[in-house]
N, C-alpha and C. Protein backbone atom coordinates (compact mmCIF):
# COMPACT_ATOMS: atom_id res chain seq x y z
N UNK A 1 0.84 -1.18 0.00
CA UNK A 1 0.00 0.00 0.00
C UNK A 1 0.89 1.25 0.00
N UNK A 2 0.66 2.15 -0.98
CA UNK A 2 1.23 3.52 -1.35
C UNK A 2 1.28 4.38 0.11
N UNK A 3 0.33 4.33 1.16
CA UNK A 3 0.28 5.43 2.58
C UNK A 3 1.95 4.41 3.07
N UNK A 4 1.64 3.03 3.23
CA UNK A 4 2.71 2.16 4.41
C UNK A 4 3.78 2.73 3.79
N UNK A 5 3.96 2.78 2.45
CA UNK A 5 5.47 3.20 1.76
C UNK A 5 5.78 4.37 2.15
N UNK A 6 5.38 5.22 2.02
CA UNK A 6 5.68 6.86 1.87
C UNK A 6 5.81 7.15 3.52
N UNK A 7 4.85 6.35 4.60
CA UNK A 7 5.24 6.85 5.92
C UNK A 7 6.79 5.89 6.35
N UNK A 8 7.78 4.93 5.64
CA UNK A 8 8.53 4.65 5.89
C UNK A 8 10.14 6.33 5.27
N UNK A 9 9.11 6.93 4.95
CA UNK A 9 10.54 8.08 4.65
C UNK A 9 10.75 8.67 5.57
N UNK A 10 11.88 8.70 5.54
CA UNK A 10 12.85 9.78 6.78
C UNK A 10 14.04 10.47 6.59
N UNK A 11 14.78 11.35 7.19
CA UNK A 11 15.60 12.19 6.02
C UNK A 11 17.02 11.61 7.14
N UNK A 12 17.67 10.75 5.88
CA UNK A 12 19.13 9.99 6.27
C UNK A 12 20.05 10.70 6.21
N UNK A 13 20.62 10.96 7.28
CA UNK A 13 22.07 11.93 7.49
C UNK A 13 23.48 11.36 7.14
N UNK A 14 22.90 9.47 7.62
CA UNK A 14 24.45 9.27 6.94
C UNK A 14 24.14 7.64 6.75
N UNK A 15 24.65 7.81 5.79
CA UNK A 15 24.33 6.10 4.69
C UNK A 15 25.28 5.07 5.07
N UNK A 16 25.02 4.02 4.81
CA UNK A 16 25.57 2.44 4.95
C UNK A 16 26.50 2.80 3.60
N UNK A 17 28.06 3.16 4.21
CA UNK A 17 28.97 3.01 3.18
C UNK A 17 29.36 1.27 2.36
N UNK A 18 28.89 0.75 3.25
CA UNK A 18 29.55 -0.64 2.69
C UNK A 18 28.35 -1.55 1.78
N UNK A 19 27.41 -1.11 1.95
CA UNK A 19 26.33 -1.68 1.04
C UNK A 19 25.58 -0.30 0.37
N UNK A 20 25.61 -0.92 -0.89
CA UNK A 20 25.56 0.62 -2.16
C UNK A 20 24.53 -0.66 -2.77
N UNK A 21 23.14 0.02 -3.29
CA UNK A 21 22.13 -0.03 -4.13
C UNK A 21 22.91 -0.45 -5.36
N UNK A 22 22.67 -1.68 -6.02
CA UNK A 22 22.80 -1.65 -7.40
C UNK A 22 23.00 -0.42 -8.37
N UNK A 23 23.58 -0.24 -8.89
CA UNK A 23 23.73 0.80 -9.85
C UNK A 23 22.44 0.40 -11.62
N UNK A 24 21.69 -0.42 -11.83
CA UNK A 24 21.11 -0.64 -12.68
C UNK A 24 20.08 -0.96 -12.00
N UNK A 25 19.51 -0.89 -10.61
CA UNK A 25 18.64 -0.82 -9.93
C UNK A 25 18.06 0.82 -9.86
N UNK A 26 19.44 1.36 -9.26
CA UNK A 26 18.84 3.00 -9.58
C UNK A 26 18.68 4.09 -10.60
N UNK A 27 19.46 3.13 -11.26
CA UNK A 27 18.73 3.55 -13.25
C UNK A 27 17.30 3.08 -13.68
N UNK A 28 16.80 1.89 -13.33
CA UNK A 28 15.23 2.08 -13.37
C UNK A 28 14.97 2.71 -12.28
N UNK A 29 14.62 3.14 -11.62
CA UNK A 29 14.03 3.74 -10.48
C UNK A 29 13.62 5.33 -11.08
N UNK A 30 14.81 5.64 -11.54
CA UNK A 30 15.12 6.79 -11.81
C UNK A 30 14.53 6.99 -13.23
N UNK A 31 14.53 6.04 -13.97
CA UNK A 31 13.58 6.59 -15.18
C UNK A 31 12.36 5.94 -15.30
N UNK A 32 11.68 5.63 -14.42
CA UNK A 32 10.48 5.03 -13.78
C UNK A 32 9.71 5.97 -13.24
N UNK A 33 10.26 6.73 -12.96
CA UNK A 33 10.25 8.00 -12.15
C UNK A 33 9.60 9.14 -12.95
N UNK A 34 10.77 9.35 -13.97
CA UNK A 34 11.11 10.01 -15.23
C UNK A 34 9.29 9.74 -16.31
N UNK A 35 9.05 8.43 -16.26
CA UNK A 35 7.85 8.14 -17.19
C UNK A 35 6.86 8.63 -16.65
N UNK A 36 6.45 8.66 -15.01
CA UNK A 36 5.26 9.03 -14.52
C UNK A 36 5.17 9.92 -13.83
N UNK A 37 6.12 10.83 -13.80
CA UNK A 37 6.09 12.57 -13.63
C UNK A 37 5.23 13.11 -14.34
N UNK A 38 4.57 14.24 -14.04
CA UNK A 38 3.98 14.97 -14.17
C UNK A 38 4.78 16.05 -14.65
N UNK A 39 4.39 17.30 -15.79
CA UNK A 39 5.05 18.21 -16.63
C UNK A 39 3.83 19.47 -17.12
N UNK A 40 3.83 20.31 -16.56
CA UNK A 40 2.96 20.75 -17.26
C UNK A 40 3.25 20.80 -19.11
N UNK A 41 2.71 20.69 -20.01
CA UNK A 41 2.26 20.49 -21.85
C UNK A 41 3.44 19.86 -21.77
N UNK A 42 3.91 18.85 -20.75
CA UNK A 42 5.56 17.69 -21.69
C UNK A 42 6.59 18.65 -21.30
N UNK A 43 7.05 19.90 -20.61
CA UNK A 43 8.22 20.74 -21.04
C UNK A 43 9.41 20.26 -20.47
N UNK A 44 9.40 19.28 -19.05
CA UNK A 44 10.14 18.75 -18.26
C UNK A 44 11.36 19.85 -17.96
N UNK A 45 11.05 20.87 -17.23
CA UNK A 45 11.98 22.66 -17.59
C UNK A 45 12.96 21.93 -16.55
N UNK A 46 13.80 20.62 -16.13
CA UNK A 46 14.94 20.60 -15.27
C UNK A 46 15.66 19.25 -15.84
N UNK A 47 17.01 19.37 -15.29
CA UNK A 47 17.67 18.16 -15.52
C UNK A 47 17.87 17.53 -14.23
N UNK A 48 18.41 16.37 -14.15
CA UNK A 48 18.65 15.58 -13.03
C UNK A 48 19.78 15.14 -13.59
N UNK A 49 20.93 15.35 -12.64
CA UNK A 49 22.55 15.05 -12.87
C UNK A 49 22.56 14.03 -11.70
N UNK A 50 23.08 12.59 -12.01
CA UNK A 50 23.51 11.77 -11.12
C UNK A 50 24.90 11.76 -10.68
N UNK A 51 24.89 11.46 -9.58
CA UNK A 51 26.71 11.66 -9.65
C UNK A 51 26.68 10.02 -8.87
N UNK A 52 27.76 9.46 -9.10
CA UNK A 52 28.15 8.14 -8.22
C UNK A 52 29.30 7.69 -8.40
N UNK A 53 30.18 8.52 -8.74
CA UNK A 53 32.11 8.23 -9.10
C UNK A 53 31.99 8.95 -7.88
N UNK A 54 33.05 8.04 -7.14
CA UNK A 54 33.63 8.73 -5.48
C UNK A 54 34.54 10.13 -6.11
N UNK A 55 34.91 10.31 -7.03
CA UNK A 55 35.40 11.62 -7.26
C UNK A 55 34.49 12.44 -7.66
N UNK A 56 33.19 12.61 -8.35
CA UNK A 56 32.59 13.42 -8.33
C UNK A 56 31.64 13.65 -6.79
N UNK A 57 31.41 12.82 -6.29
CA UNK A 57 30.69 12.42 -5.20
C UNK A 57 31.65 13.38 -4.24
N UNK A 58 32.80 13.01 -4.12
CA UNK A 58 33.69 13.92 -2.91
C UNK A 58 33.78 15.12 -3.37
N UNK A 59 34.03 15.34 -4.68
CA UNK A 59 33.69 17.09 -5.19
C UNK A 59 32.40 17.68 -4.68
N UNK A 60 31.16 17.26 -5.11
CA UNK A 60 30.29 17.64 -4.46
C UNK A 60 29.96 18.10 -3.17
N UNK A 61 30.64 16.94 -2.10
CA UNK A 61 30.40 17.20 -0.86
C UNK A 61 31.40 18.31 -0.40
N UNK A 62 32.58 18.77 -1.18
CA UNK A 62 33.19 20.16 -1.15
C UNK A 62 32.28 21.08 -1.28
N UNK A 63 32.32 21.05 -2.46
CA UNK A 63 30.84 22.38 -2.90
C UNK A 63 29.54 22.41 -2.02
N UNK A 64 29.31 21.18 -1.44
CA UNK A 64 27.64 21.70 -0.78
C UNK A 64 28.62 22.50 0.69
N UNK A 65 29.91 21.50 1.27
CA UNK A 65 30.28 22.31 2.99
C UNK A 65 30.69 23.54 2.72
N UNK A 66 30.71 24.50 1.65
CA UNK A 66 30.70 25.86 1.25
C UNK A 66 29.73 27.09 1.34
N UNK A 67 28.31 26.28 1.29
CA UNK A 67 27.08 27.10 1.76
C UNK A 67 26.61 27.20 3.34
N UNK A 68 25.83 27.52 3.87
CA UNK A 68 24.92 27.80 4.91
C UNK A 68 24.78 26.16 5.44
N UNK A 69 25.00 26.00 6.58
CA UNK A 69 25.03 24.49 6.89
C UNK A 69 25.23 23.54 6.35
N UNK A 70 25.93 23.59 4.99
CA UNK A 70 25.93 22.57 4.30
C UNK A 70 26.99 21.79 5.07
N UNK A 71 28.02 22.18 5.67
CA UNK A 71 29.44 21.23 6.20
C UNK A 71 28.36 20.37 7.55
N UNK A 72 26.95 19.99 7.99
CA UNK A 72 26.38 18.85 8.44
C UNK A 72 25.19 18.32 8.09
N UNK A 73 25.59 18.58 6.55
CA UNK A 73 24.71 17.49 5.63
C UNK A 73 25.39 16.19 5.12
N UNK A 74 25.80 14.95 6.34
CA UNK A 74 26.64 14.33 6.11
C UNK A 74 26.52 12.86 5.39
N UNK A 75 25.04 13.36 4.75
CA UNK A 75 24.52 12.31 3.70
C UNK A 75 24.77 12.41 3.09
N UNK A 76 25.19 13.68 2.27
CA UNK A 76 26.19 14.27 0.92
C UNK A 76 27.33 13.05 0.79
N UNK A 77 28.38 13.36 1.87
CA UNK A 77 29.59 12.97 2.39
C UNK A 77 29.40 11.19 2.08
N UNK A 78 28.39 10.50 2.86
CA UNK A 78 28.54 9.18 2.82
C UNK A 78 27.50 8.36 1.87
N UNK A 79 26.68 8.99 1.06
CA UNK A 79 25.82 8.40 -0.13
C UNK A 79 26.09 7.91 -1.53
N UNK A 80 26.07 6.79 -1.50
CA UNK A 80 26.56 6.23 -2.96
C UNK A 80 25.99 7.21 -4.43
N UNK A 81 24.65 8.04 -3.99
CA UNK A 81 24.16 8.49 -5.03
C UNK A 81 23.74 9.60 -4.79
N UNK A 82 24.19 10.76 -5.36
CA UNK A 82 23.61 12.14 -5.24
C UNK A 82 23.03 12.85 -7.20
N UNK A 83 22.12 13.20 -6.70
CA UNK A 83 21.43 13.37 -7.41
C UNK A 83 21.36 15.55 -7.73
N UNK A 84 21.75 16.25 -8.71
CA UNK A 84 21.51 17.36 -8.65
C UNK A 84 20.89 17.92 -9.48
N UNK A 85 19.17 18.70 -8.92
CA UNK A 85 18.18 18.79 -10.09
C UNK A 85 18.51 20.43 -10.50
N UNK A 86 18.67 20.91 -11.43
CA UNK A 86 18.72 22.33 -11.81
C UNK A 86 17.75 22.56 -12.64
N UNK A 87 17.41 23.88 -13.19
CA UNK A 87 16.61 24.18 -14.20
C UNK A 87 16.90 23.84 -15.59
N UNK A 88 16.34 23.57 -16.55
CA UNK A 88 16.40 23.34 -18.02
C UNK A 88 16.06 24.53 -18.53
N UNK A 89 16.61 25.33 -19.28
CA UNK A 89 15.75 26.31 -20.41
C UNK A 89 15.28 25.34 -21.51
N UNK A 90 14.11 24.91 -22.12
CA UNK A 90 14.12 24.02 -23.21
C UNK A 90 14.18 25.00 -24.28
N UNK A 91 14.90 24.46 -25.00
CA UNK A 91 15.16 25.20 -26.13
C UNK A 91 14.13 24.54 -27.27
N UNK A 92 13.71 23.40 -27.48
CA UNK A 92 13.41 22.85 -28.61
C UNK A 92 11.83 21.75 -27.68
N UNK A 93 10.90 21.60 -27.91
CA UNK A 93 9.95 20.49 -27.48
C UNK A 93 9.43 19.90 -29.08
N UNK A 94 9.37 18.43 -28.65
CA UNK A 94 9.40 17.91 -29.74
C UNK A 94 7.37 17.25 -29.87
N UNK A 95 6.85 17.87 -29.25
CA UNK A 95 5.22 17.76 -29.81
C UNK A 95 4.77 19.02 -30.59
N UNK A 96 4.71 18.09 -31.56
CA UNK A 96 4.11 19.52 -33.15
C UNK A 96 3.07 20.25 -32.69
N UNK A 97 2.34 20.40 -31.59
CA UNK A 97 1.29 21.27 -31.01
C UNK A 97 2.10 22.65 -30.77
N UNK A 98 3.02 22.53 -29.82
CA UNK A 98 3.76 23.02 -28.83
C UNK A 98 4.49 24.33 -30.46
N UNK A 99 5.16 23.15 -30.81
CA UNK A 99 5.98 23.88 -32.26
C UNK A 99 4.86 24.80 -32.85
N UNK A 100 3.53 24.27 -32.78
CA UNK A 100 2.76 25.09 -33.70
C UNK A 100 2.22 26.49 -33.04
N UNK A 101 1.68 26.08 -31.48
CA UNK A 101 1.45 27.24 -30.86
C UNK A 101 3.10 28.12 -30.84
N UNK A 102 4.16 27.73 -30.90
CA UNK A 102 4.95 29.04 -30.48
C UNK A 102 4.91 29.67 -31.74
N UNK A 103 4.69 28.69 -32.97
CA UNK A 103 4.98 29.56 -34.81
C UNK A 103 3.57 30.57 -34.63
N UNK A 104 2.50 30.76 -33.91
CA UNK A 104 1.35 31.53 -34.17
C UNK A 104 1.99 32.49 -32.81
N UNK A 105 2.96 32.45 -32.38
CA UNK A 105 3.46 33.38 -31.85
C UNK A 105 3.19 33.00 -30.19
N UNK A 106 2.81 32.50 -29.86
CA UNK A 106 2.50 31.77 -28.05
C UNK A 106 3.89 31.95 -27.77
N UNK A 107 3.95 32.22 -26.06
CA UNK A 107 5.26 32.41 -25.64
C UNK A 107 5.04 32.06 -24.20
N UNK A 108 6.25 30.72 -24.72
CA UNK A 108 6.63 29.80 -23.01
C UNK A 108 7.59 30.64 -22.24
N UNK A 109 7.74 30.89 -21.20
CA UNK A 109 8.72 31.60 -20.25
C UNK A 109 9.60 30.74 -19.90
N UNK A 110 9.54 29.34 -20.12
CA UNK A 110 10.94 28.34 -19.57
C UNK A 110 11.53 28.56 -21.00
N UNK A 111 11.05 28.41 -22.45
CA UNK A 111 12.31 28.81 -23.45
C UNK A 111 13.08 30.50 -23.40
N UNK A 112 12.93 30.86 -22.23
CA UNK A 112 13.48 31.80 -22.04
C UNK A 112 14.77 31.91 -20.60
N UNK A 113 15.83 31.70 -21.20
CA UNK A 113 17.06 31.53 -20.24
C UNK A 113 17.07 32.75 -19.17
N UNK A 114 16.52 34.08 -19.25
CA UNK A 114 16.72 34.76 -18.72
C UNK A 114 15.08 35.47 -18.52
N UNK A 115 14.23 34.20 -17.86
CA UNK A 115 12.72 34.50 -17.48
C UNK A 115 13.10 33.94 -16.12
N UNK A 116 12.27 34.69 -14.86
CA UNK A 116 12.45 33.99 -14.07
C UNK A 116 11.00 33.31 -13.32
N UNK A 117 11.60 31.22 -13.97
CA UNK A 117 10.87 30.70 -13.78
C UNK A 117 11.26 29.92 -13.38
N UNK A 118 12.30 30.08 -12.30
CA UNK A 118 12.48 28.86 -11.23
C UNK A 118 11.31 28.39 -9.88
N UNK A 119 10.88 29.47 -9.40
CA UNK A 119 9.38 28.54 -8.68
C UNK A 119 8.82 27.79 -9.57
N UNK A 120 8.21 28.03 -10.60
CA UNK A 120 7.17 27.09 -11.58
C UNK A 120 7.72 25.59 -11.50
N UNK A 121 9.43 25.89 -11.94
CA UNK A 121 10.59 25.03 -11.99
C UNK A 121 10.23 23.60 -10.94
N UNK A 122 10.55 24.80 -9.72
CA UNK A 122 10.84 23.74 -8.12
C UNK A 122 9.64 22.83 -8.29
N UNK A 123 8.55 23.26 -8.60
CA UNK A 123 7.09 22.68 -8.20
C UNK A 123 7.26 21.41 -8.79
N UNK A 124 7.86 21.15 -10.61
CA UNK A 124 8.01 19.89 -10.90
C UNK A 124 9.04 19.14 -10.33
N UNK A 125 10.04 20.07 -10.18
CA UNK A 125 11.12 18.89 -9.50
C UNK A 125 11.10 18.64 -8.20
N UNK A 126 9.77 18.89 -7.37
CA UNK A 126 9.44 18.99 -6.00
C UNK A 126 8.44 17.64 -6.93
N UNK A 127 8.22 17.42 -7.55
CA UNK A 127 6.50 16.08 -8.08
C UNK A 127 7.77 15.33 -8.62
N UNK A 128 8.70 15.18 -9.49
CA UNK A 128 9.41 14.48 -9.96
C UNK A 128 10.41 13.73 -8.40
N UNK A 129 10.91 14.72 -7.52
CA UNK A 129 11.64 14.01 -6.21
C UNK A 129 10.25 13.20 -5.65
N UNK A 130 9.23 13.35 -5.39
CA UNK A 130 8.59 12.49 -4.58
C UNK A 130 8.21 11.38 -4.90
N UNK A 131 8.07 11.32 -6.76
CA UNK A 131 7.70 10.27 -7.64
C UNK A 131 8.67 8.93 -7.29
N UNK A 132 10.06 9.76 -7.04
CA UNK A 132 11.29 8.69 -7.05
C UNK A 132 11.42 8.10 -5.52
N UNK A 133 11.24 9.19 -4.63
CA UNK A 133 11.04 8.92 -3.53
C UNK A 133 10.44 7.95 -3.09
N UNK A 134 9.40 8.04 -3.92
CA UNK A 134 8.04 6.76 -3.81
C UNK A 134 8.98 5.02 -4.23
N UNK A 135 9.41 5.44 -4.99
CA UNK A 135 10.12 4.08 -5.90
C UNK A 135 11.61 3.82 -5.08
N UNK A 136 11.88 4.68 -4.83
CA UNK A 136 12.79 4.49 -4.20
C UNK A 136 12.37 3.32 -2.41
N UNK A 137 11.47 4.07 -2.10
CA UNK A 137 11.33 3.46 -1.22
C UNK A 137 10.26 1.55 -0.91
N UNK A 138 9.76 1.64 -1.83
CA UNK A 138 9.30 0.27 -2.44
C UNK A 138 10.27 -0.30 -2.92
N UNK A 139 11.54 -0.13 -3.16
CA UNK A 139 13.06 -1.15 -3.59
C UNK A 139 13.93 -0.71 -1.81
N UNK A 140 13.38 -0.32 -0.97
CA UNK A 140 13.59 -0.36 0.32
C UNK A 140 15.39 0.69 0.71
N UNK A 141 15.07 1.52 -0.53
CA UNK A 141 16.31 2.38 -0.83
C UNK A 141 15.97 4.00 0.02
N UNK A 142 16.70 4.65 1.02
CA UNK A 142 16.51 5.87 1.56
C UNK A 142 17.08 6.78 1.00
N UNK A 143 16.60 8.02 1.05
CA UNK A 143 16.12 8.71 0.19
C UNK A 143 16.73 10.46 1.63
N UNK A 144 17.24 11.20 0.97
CA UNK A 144 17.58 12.42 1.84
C UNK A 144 16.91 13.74 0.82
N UNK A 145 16.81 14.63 1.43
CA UNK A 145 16.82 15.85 0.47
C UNK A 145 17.64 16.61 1.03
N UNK A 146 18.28 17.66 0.16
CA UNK A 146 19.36 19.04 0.62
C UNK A 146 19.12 19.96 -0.31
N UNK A 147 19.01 21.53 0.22
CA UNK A 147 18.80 22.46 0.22
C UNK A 147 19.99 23.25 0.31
N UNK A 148 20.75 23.08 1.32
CA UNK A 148 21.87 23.56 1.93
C UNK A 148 22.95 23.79 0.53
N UNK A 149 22.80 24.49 -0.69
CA UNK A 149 23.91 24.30 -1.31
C UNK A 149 24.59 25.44 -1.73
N UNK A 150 25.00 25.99 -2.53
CA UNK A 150 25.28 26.86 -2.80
C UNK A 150 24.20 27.75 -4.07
N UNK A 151 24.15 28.68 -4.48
CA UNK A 151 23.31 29.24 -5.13
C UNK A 151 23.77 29.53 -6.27
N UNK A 152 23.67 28.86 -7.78
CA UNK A 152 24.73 28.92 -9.19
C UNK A 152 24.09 30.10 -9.56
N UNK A 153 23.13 31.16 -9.59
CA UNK A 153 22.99 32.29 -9.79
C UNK A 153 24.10 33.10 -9.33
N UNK A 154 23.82 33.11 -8.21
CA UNK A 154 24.48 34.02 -7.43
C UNK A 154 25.95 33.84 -7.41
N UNK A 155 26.51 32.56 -7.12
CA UNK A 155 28.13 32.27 -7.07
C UNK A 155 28.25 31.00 -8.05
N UNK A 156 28.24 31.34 -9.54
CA UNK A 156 28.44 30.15 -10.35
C UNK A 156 30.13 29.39 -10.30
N UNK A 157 30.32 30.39 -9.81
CA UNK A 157 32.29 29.81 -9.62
C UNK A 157 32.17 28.66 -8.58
N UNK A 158 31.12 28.67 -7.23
CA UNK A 158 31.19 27.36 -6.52
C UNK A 158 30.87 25.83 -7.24
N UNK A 159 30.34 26.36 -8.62
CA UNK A 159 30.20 25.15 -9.31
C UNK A 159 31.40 24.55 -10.63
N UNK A 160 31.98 25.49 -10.53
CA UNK A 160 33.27 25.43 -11.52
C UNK A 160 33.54 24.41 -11.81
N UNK A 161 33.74 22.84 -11.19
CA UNK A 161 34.83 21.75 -11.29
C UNK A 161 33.35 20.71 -11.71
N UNK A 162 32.18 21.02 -11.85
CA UNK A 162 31.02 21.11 -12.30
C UNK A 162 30.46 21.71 -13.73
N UNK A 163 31.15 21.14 -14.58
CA UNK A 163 31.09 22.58 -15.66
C UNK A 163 29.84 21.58 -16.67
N UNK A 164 29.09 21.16 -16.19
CA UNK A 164 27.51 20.78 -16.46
C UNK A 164 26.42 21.51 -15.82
N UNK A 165 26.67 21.97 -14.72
CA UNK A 165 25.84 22.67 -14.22
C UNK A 165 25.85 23.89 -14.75
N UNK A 166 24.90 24.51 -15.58
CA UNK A 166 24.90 25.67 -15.70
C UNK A 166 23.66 26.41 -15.87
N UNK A 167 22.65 26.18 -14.70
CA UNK A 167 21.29 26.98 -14.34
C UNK A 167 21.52 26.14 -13.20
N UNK A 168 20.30 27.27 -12.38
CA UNK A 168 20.30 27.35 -10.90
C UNK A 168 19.66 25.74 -10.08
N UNK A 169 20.48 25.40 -9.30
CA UNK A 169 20.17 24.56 -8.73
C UNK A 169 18.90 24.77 -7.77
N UNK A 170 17.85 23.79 -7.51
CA UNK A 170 16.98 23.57 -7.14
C UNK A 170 16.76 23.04 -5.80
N UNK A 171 17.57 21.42 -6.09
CA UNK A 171 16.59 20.37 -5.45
C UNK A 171 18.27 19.81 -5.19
N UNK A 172 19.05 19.16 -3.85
CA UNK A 172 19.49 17.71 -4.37
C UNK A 172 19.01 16.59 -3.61
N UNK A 173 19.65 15.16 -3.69
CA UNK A 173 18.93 14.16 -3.40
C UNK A 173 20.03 13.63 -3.34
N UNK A 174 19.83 12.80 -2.30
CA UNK A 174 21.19 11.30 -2.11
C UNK A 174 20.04 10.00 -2.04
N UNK A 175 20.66 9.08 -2.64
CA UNK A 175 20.12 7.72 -2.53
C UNK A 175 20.83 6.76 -2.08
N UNK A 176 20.65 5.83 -1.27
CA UNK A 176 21.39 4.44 -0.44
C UNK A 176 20.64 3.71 0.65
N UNK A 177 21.26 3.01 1.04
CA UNK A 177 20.70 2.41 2.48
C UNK A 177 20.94 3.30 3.84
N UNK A 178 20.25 3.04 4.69
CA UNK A 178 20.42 3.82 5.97
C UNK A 178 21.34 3.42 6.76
N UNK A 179 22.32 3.71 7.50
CA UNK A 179 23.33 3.33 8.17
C UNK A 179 22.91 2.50 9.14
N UNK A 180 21.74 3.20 9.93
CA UNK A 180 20.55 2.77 11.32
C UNK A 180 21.59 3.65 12.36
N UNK A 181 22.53 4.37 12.13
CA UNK A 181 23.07 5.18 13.51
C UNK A 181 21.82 6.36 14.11
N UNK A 182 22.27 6.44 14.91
CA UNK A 182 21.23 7.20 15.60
C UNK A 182 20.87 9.11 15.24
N UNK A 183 21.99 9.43 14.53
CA UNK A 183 21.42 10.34 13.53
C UNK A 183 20.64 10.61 12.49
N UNK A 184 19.84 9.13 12.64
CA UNK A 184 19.00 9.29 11.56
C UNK A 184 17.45 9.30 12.10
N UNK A 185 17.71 9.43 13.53
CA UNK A 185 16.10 9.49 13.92
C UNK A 185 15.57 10.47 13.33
N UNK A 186 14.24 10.42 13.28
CA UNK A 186 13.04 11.41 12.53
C UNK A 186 13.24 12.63 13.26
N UNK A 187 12.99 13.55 12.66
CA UNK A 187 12.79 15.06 13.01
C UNK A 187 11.02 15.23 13.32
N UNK A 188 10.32 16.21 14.42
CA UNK A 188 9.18 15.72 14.26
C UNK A 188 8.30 16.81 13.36
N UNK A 189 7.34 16.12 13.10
CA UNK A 189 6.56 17.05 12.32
C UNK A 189 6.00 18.01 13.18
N UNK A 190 4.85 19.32 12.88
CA UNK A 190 4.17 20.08 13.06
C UNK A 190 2.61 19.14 13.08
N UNK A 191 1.85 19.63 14.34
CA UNK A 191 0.71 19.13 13.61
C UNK A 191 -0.28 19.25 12.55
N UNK A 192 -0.88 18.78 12.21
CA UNK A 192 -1.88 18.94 11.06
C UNK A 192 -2.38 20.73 11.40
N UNK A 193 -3.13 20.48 11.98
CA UNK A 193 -3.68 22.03 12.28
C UNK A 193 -3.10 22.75 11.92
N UNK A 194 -1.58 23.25 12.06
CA UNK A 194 -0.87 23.87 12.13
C UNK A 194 -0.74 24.24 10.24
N UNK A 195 -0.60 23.67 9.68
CA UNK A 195 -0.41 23.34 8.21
C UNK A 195 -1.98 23.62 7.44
N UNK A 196 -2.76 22.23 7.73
CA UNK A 196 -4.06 22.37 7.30
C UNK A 196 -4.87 23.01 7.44
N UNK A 197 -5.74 24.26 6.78
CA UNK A 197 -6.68 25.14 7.36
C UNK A 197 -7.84 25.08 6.53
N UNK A 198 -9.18 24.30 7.32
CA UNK A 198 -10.17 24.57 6.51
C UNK A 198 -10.75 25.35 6.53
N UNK A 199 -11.19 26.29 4.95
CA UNK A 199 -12.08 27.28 5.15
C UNK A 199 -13.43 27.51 5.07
């Protein structure tokens, strides 16, 4: 049942270095993911960069201990799989609708590199992380999110040794097993009330 799955997530601080998820396990997952996302008209406006070479993996965890708390996000540090979602400008969509509304002159704001449509952005790659999240966690794989990174608008030089990244980071994600150390207990929620307001 989809509720039992999703209440097994919890945000893993530091991963089981010695047992790493299949690597062709988290390639379907990940484009499993990819098929039943949601887009508003197909535009898919982000990329998802995997990283899982211990040298890009330890680069990374340089670049995130550079921002605002990032030096005790230490799931970065010990996760077989980090995941970094940025924005896409699409330059080109390949449904002849899309082609036809922009030739009668219609105008998308994500084919525009310098529109700012990174909220619109987050919202899919906020439906695309939970999609995987979901899958992820039915192959019994944990799942972190980070925020903590640096900002490629603002300081694109922290991404330098990164020279794929080039729009603003969003979202990242580590994938692995849970260590079970005790830094990984749950944080608690807020109650409902607090959040939910009926009017």
């Amino acid at each position: 049942m989809i509720e039992e799955t999703l209440k097994k997530r919890k945000q893993v601080r530091i991963y089981d270095t010695e047992r790493v998820p299949d690597i062709q396990l988290i390639k379907t997952i990940i484009t499993k993911a990819f098929e039943v996302s949601a887009s508003k008209q197909n535009f898919y406006p982000y990329n998802v960069f995997v990283l899982h070479k211990p040298e890009d993996l330890k680069t990374f965890w340089e670049i995130t201990k550079s921002a605002p708390g990032g030096e005790d996000n230490y799931n970065v540090e010990t996760a077989p799989y980090s995941l970094i979602l940025t924005r896409r400008t699409v330059e080109t969509h390949p449904d002849p609708k899309i082609k036809e509304r922009i030739a009668r002159g219609h105008v998308y704001p994500i084919m525009d590199k310098n529109s700012n449509e990174d909220h619109r952005v987050a919202i899919e790659v906020g439906m695309f992380a939970k999609v995987l999240t979901t899958m992820a966690l039915e192959n019994n794989i944990d799942v972190a999110y980070q925020l903590c990174i640096p900002d490629f608008d603002g300081k694109p030089e922290k991404w330098s040794k990164f020279p794929f990244i080039k729009e603003n980071v969003l979202l990242c994600m580590q994938l692995g097993y849970d260590s079970k150390k005790k830094d990984n207990d749950r944080e608690i929620k807020p109650q409902i009330d607090d959040v939910v307001k009926w009017i």
